[in-house]
N, C-alpha and C. Protein backbone atom coordinates (compact mmCIF):
# COMPACT_ATOMS: atom_id res chain seq x y z
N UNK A 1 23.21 -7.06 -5.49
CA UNK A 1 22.23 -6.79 -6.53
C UNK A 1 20.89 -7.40 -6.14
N UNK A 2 19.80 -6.58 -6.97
CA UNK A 2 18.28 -7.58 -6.84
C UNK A 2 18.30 -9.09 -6.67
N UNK A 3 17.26 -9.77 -6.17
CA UNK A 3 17.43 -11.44 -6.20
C UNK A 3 16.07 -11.23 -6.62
N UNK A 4 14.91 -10.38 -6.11
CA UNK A 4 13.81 -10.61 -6.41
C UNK A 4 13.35 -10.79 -7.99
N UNK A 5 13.24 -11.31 -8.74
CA UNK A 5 12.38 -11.01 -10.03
C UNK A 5 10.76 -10.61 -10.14
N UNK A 6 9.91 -10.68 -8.43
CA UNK A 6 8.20 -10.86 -8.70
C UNK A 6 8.21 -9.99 -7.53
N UNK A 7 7.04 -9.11 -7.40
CA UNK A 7 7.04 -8.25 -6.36
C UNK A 7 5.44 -7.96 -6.81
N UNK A 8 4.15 -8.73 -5.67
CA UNK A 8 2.87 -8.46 -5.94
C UNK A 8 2.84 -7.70 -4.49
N UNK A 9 2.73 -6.24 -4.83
CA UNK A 9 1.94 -5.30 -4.06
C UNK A 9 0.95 -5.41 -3.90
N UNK A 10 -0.31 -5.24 -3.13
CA UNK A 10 -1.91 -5.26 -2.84
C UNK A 10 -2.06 -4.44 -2.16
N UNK A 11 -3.06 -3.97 -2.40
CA UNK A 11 -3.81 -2.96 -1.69
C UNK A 11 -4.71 -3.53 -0.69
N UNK A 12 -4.92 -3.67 0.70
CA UNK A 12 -5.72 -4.07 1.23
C UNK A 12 -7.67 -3.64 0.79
N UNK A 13 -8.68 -4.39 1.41
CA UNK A 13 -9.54 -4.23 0.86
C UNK A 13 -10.36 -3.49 1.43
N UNK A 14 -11.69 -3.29 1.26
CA UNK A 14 -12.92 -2.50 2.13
C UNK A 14 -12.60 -2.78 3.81
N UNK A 15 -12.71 -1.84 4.55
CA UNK A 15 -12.59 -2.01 6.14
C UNK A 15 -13.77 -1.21 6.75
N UNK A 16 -14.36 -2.18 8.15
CA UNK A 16 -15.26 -1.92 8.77
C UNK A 16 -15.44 -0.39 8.67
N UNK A 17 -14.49 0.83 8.61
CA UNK A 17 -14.19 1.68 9.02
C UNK A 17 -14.69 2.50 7.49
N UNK A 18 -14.79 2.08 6.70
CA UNK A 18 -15.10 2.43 5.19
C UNK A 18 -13.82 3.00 4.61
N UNK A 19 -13.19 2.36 4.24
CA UNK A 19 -11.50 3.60 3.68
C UNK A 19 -12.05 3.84 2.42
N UNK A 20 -13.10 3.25 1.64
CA UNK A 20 -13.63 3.81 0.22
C UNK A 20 -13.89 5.11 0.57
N UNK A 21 -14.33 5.54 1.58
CA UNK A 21 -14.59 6.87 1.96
C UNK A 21 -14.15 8.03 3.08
N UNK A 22 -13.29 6.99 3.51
CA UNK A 22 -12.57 7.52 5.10
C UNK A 22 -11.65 7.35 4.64
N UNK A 23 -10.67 8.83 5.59
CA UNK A 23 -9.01 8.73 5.51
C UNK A 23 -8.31 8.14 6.38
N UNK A 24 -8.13 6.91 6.66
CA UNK A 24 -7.98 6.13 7.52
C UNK A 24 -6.30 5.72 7.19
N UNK A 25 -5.38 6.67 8.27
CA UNK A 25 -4.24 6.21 7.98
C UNK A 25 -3.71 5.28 9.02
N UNK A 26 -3.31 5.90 10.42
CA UNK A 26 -2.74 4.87 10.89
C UNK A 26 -3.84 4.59 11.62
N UNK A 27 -5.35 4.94 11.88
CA UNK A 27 -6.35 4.34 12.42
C UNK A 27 -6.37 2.54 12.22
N UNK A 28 -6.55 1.71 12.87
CA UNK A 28 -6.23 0.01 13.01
C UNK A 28 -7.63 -0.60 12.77
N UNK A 29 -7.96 0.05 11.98
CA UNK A 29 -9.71 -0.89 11.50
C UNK A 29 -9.04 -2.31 10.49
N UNK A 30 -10.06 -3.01 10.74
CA UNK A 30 -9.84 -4.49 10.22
C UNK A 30 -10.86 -4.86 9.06
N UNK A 31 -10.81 -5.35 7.88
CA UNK A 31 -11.68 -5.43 6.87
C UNK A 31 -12.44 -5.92 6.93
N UNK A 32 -13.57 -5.65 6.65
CA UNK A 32 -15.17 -5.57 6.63
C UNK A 32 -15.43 -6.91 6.06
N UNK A 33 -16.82 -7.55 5.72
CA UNK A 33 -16.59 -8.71 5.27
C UNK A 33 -16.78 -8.35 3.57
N UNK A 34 -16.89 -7.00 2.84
CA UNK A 34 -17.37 -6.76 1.88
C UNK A 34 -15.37 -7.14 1.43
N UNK A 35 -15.03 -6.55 2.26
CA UNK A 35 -13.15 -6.70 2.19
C UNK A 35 -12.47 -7.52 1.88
N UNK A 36 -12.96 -8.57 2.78
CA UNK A 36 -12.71 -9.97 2.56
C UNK A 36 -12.92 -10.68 1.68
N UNK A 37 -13.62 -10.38 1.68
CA UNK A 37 -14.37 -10.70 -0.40
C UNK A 37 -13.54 -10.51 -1.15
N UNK A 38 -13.02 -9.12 -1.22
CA UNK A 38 -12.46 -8.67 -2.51
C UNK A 38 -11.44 -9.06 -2.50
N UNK A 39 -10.55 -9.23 -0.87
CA UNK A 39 -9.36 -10.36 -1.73
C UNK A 39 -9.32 -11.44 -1.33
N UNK A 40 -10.11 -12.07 -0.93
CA UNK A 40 -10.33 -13.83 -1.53
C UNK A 40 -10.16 -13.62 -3.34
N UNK A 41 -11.48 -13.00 -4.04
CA UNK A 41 -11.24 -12.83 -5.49
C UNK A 41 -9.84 -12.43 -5.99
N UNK A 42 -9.01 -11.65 -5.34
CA UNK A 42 -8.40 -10.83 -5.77
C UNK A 42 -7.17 -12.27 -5.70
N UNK A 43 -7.12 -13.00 -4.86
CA UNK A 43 -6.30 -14.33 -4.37
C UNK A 43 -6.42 -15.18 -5.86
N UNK A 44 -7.41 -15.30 -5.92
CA UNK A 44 -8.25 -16.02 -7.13
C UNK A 44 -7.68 -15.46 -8.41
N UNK A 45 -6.93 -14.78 -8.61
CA UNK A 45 -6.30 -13.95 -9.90
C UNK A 45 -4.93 -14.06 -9.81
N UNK A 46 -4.41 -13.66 -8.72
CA UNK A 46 -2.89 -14.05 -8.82
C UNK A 46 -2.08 -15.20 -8.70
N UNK A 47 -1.08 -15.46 -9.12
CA UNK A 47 -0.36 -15.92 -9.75
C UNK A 47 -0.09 -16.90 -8.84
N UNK A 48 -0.34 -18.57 -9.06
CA UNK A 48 -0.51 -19.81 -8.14
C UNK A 48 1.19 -20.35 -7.44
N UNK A 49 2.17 -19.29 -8.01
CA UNK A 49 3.37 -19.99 -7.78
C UNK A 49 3.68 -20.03 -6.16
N UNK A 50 2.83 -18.95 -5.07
CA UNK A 50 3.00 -18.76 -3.92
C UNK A 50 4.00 -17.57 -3.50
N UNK A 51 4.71 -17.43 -2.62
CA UNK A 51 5.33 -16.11 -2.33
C UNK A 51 6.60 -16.73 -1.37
N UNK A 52 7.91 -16.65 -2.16
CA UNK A 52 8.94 -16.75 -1.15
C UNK A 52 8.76 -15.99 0.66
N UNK A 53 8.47 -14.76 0.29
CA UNK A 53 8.06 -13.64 1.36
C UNK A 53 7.22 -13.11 1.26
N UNK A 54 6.71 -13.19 2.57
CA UNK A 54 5.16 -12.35 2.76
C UNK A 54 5.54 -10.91 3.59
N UNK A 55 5.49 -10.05 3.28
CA UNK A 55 5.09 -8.68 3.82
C UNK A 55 4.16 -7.86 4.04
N UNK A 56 4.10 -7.52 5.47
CA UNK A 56 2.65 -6.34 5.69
C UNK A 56 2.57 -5.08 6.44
N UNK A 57 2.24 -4.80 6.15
CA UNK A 57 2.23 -3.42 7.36
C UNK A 57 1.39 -3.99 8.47
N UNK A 58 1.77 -3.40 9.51
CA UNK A 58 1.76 -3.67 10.86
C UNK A 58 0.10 -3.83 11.20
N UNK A 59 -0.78 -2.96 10.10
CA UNK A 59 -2.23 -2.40 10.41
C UNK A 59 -3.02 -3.65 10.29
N UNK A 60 -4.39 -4.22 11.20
CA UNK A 60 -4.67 -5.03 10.61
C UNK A 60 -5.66 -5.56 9.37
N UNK A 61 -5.80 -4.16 9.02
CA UNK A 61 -6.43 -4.29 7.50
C UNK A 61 -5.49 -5.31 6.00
N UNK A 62 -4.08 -4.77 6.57
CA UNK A 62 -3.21 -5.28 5.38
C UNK A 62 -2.72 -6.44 6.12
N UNK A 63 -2.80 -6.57 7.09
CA UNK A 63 -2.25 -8.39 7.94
C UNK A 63 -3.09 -8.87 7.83
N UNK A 64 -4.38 -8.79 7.53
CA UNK A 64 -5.50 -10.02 7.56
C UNK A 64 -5.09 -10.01 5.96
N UNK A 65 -5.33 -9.08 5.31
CA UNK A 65 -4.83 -9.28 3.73
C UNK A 65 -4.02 -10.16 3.09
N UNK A 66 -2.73 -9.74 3.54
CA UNK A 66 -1.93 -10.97 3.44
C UNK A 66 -1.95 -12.45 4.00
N UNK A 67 -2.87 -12.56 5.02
CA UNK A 67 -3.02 -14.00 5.83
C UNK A 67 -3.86 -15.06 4.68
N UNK A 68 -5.24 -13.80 4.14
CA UNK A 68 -6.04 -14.61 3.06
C UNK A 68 -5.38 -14.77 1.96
N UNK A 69 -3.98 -14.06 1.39
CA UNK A 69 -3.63 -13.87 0.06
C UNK A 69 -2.88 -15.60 0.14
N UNK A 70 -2.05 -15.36 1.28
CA UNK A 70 -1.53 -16.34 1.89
C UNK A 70 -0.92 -17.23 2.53
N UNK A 71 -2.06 -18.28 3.07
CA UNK A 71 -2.53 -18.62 4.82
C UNK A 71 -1.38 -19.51 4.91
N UNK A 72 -0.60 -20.26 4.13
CA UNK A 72 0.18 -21.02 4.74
C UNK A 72 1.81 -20.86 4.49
N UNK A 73 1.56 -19.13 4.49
CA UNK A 73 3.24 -18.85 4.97
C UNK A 73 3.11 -17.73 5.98
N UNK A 74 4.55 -17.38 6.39
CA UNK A 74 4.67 -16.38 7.90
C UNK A 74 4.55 -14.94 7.18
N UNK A 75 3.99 -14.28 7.65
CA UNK A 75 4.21 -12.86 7.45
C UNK A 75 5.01 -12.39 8.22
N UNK A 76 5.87 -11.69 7.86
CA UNK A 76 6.76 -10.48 8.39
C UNK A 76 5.87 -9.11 8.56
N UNK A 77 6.15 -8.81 9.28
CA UNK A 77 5.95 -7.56 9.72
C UNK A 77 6.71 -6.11 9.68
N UNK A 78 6.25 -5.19 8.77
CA UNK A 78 7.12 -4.52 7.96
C UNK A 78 6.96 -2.16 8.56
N UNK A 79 7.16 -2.42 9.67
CA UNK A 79 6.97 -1.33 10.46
C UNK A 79 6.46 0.10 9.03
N UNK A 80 7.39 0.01 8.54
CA UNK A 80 7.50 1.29 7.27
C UNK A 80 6.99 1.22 6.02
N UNK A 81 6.17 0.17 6.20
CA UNK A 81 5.08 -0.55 5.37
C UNK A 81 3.48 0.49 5.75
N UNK A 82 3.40 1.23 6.79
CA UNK A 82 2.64 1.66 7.50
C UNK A 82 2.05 2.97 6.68
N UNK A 83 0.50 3.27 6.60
CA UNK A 83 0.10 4.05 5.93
C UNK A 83 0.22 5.57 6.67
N UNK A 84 0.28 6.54 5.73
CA UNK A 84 0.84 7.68 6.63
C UNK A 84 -0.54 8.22 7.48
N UNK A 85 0.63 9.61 8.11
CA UNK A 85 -0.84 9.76 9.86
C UNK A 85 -1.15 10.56 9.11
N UNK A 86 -3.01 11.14 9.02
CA UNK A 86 -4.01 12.12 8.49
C UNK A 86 -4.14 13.37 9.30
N UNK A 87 -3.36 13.08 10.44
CA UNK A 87 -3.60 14.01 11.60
C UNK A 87 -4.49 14.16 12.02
N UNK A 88 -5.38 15.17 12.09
CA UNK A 88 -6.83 15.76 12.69
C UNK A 88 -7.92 15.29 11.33
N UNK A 89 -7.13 15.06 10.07
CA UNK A 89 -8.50 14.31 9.42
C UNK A 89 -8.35 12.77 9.28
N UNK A 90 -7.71 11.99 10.53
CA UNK A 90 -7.94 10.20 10.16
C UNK A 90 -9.70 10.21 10.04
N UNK A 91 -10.25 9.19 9.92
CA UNK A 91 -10.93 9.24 9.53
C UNK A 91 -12.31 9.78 9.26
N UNK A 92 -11.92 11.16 9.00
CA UNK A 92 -12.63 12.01 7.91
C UNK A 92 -13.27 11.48 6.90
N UNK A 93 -14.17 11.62 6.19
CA UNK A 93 -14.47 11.54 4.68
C UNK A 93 -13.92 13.19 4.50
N UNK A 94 -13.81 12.66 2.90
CA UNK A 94 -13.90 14.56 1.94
C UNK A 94 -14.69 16.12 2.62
N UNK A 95 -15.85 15.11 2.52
CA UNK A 95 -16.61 16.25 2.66
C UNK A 95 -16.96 16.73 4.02
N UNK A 96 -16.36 16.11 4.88
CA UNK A 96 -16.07 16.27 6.62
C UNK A 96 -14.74 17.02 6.25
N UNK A 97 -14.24 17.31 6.10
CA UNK A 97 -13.05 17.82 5.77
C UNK A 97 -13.07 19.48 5.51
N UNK A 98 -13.57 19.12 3.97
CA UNK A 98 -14.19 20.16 3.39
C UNK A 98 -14.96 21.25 4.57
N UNK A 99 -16.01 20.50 5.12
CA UNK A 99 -16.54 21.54 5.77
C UNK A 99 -15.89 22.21 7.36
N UNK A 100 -15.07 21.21 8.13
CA UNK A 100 -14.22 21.60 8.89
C UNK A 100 -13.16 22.41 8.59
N UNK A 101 -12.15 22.21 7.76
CA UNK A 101 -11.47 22.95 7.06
C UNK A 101 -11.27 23.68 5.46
N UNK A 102 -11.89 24.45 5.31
CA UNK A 102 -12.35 24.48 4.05
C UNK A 102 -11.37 25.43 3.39
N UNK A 103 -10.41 26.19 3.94
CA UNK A 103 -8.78 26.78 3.25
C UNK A 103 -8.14 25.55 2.99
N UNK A 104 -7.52 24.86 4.00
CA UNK A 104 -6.94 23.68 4.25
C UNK A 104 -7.78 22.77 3.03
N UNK A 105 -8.52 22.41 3.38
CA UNK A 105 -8.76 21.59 1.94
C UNK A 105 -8.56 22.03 0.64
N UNK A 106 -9.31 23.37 0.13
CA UNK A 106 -8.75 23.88 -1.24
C UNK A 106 -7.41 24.04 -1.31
N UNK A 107 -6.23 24.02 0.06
CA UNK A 107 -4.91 24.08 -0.39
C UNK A 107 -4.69 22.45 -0.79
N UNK A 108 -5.04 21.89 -0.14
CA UNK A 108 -4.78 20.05 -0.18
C UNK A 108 -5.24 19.78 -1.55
N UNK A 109 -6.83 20.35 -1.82
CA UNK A 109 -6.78 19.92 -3.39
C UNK A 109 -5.68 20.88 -4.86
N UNK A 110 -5.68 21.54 -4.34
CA UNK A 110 -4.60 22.30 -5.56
C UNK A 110 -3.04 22.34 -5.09
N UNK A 111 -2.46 21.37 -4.20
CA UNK A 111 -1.17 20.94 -4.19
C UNK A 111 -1.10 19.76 -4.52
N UNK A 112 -1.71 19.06 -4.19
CA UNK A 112 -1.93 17.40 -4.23
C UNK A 112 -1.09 16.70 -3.23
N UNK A 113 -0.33 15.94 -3.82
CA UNK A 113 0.51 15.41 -3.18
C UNK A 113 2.13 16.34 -2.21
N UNK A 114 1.95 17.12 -2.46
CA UNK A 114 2.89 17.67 -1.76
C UNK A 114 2.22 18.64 -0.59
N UNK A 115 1.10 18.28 -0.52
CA UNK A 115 0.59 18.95 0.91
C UNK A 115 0.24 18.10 2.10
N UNK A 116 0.88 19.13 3.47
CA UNK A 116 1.04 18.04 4.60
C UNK A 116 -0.29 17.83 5.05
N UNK A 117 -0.61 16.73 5.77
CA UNK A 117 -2.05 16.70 6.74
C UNK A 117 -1.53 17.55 7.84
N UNK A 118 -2.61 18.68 8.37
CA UNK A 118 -2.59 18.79 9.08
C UNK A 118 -2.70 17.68 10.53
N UNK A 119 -1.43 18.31 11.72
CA UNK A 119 -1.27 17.67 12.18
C UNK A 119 -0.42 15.84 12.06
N UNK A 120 -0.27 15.92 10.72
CA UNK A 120 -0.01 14.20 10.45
C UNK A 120 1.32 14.31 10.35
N UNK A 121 1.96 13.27 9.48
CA UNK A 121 3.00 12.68 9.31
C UNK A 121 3.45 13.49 7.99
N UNK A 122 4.35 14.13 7.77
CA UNK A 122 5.09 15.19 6.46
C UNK A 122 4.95 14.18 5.54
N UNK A 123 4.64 14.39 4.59
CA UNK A 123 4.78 13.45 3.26
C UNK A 123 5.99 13.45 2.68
N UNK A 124 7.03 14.32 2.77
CA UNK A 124 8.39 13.57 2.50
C UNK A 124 9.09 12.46 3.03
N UNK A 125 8.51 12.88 4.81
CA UNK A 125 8.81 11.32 5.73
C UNK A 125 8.73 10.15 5.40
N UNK A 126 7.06 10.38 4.93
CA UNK A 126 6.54 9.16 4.81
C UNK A 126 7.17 8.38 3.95
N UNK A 127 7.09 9.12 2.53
CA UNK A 127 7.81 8.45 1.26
C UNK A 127 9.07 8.54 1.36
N UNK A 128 10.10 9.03 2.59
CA UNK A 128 11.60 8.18 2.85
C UNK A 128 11.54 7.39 3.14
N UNK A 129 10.65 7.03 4.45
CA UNK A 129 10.51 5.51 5.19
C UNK A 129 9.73 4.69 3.96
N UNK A 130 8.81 5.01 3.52
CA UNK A 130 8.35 3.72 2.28
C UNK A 130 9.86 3.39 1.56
N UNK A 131 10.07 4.31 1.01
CA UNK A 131 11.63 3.89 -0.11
C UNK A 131 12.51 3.45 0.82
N UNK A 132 12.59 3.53 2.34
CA UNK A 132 13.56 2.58 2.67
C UNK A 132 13.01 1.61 2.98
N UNK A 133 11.99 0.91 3.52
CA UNK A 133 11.57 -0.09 3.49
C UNK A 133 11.76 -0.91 2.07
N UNK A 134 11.07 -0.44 1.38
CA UNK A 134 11.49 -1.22 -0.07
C UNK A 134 12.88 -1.49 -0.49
N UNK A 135 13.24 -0.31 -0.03
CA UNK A 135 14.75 -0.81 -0.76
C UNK A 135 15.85 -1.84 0.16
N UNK A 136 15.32 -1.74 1.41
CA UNK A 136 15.47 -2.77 2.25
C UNK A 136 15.27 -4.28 2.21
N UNK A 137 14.23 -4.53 1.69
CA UNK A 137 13.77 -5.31 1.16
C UNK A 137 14.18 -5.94 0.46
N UNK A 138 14.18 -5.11 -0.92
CA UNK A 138 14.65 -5.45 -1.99
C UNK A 138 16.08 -6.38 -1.85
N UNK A 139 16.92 -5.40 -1.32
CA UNK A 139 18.54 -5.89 -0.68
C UNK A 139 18.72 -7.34 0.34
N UNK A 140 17.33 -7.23 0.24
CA UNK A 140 17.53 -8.81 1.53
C UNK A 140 16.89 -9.38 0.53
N UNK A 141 16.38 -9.32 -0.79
CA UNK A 141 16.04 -10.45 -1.37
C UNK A 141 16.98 -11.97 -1.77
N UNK A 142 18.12 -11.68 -1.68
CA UNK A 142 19.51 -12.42 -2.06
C UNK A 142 19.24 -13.35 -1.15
N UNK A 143 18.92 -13.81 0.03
CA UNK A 143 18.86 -13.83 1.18
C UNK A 143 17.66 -15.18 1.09
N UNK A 144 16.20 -14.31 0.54
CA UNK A 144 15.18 -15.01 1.07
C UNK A 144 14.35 -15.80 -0.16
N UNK A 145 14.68 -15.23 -1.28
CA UNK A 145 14.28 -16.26 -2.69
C UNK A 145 13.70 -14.80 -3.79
N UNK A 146 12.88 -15.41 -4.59
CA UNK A 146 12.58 -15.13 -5.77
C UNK A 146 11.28 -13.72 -6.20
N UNK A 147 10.50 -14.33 -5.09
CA UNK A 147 9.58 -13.77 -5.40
C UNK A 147 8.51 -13.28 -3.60
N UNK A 148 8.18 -12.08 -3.59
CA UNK A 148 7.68 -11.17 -2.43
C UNK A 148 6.44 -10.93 -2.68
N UNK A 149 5.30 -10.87 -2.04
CA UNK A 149 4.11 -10.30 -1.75
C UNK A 149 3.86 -9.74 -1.02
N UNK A 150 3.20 -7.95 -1.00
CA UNK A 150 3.57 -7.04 -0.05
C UNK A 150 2.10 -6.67 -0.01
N UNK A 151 1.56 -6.95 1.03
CA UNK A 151 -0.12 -6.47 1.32
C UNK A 151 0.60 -5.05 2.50
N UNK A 152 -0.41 -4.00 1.68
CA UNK A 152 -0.07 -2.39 2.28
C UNK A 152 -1.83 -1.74 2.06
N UNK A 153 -1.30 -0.44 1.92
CA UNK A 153 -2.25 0.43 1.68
C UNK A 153 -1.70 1.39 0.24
N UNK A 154 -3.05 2.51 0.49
CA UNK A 154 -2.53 2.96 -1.25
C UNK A 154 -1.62 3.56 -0.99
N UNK A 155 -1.51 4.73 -0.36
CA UNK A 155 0.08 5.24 -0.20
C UNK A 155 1.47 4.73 -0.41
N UNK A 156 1.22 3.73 0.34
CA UNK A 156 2.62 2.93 0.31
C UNK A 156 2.81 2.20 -1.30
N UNK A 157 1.51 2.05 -1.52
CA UNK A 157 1.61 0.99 -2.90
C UNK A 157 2.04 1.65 -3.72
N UNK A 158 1.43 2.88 -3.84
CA UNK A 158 2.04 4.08 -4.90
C UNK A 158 3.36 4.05 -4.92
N UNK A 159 4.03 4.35 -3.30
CA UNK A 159 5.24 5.07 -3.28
C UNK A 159 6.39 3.52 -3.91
N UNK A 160 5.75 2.49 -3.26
CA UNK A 160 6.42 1.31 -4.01
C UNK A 160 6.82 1.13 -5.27
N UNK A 161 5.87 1.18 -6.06
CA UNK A 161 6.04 0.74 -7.28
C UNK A 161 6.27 2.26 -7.92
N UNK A 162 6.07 3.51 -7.81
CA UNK A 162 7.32 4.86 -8.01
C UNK A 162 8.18 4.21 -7.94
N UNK A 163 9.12 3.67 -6.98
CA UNK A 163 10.31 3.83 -6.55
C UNK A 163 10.89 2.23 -7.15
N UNK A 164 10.14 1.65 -7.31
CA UNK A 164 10.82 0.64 -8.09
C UNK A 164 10.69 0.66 -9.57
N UNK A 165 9.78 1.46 -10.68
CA UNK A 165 9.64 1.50 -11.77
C UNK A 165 9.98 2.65 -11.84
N UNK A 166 10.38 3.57 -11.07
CA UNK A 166 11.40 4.73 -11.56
C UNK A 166 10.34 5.80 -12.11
N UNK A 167 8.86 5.81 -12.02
CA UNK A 167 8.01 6.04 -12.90
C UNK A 167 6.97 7.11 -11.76
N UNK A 168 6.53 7.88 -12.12
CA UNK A 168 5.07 8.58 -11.30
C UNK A 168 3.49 8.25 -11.49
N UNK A 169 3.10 8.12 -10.83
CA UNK A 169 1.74 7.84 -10.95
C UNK A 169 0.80 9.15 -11.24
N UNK A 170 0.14 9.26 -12.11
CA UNK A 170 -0.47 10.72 -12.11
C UNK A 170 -1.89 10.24 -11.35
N UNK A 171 -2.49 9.43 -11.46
CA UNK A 171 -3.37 9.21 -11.30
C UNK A 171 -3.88 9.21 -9.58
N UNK A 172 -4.93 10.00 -9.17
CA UNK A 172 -4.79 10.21 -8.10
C UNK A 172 -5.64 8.87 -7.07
N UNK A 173 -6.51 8.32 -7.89
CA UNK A 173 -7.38 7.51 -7.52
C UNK A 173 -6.88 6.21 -7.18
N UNK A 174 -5.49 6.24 -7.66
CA UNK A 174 -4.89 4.71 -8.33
C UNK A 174 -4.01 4.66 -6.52
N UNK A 175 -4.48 3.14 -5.93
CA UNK A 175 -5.26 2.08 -6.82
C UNK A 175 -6.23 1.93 -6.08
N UNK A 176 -7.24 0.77 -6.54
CA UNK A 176 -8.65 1.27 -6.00
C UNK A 176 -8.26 0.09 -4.83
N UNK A 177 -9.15 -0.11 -4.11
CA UNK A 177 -9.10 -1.20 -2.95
C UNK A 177 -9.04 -2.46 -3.28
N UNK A 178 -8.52 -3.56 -2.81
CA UNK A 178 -8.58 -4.90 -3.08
C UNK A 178 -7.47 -5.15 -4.35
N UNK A 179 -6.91 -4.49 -4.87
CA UNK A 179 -6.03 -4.59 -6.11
C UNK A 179 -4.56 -5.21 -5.56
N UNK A 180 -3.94 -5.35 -6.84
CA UNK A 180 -2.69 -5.26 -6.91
C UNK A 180 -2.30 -5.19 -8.37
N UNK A 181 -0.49 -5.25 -7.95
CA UNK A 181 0.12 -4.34 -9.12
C UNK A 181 1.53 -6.00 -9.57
N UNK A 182 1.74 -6.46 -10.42
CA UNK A 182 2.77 -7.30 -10.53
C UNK A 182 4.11 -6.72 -10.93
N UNK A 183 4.55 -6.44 -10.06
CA UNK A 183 6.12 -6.24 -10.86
C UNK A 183 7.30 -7.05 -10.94
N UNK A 184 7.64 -6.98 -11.83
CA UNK A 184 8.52 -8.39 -12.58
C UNK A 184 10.04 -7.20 -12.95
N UNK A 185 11.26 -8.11 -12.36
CA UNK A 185 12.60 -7.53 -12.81
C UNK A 185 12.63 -7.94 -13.95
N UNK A 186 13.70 -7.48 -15.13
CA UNK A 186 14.38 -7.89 -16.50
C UNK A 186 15.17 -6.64 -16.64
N UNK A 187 16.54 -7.66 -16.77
CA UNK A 187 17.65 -6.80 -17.75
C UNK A 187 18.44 -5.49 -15.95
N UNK A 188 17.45 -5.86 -14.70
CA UNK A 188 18.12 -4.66 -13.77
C UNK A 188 17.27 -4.10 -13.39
N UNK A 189 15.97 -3.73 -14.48
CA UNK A 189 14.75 -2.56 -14.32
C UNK A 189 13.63 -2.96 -13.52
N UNK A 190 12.79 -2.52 -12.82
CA UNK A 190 11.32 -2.75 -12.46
C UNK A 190 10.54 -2.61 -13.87
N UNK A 191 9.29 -3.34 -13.73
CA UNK A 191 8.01 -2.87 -14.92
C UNK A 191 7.12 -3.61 -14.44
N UNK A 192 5.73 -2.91 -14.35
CA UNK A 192 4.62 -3.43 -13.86
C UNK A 192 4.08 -4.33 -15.13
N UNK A 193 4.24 -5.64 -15.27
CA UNK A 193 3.84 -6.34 -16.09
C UNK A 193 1.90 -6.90 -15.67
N UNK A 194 1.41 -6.51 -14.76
CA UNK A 194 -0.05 -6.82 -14.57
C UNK A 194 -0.13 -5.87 -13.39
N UNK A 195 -1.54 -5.48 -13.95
CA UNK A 195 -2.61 -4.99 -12.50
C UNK A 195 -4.16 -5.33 -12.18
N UNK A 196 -4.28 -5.42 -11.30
CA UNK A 196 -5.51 -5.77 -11.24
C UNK A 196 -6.01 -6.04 -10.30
């Protein structure tokens, strides 16, 4: 069964590379200093008890993330933690997109989430390997203590906390950069008890 009861997901923050505006999936840009900022603050909000386990995706946008969230435990390194490939649009903005592919994009905007990047990584893939990572995780919590901090990207953060609150995100924007999401066990269930 679960051991974890605390599970702070983060979103890594602003990167040299701009991900506020670039599709920067498995591209390896490192956060900007506007980035760094946001989660030092973002450090500054959560919860002082520390993190049995630190987790990150391999990228070093979300490993410097977790180093500042925090510096004086080991991060693991979490292969399937990894944000999915954009294919021929990594880092694209929208409207580079738009004008390179402009079928391809109006199909991408009126499927949403169930449309592949060209060239990239299938989005069913992706969100198997996220749900097994997590649930991997999860299962080794017995193991490693109480409480996990998982610095990722939005994809993954989404598909995380889906798959542990049983719940969909409609929201397409969610979450913005520098954030995170608290999820707290009771009674068996996930529930995002804070975000921010």
């Amino acid at each position: 069964m679960f051991a974890f009861s605390r599970i702070i997901v983060v979103r890594h923050g602003e990167t040299e590379g701009q991900s506020s505006i670039r599709y920067h999936g498995i591209t390896d840009v490192p956060l900007s200093d506007e980035g760094r900022e946001q989660i030092r603050h973002l450090a500054s909000t959560l919860p002082a008890e520390g993190y049995d386990v630190v987790v990150s995706s391999p990228l070093r946008r979300a490993l410097e993330t977790a180093e500042i969230i925090a510096p004086s435990s080991p991060v693991r390194v979490e292969p399937a933690f990894r944000e999915i490939d954009f294919g021929r649009w990594e880092g694209l903005t929208a409207e580079e997109i738009e004008a390179r592919d402009p079928e391809l994009f109006r199909e991408w905007r009126t499927r949403g989430t169930e449309f592949d990047f060209p060239e990239g990584e299938p989005r069913a893939a992706f969100r198997a390997r996220v749900r097994e990572g997590i649930d991997a995780l999860v299962a080794d919590g017995a193991h490693e203590g109480d409480s996990a901090l998982i610095a990722a990207h939005k994809g993954v953060f989404r598909t995380i906390v889906e798959r542990l609150t049983r719940e969909s995100i409609d929201d397409v924007s969610y979450p913005p950069l520098g954030s995170a999401a608290l999820l707290v066990r009771s009674d068996g269930r996930w529930r995002v008890e804070r975000e921010g």
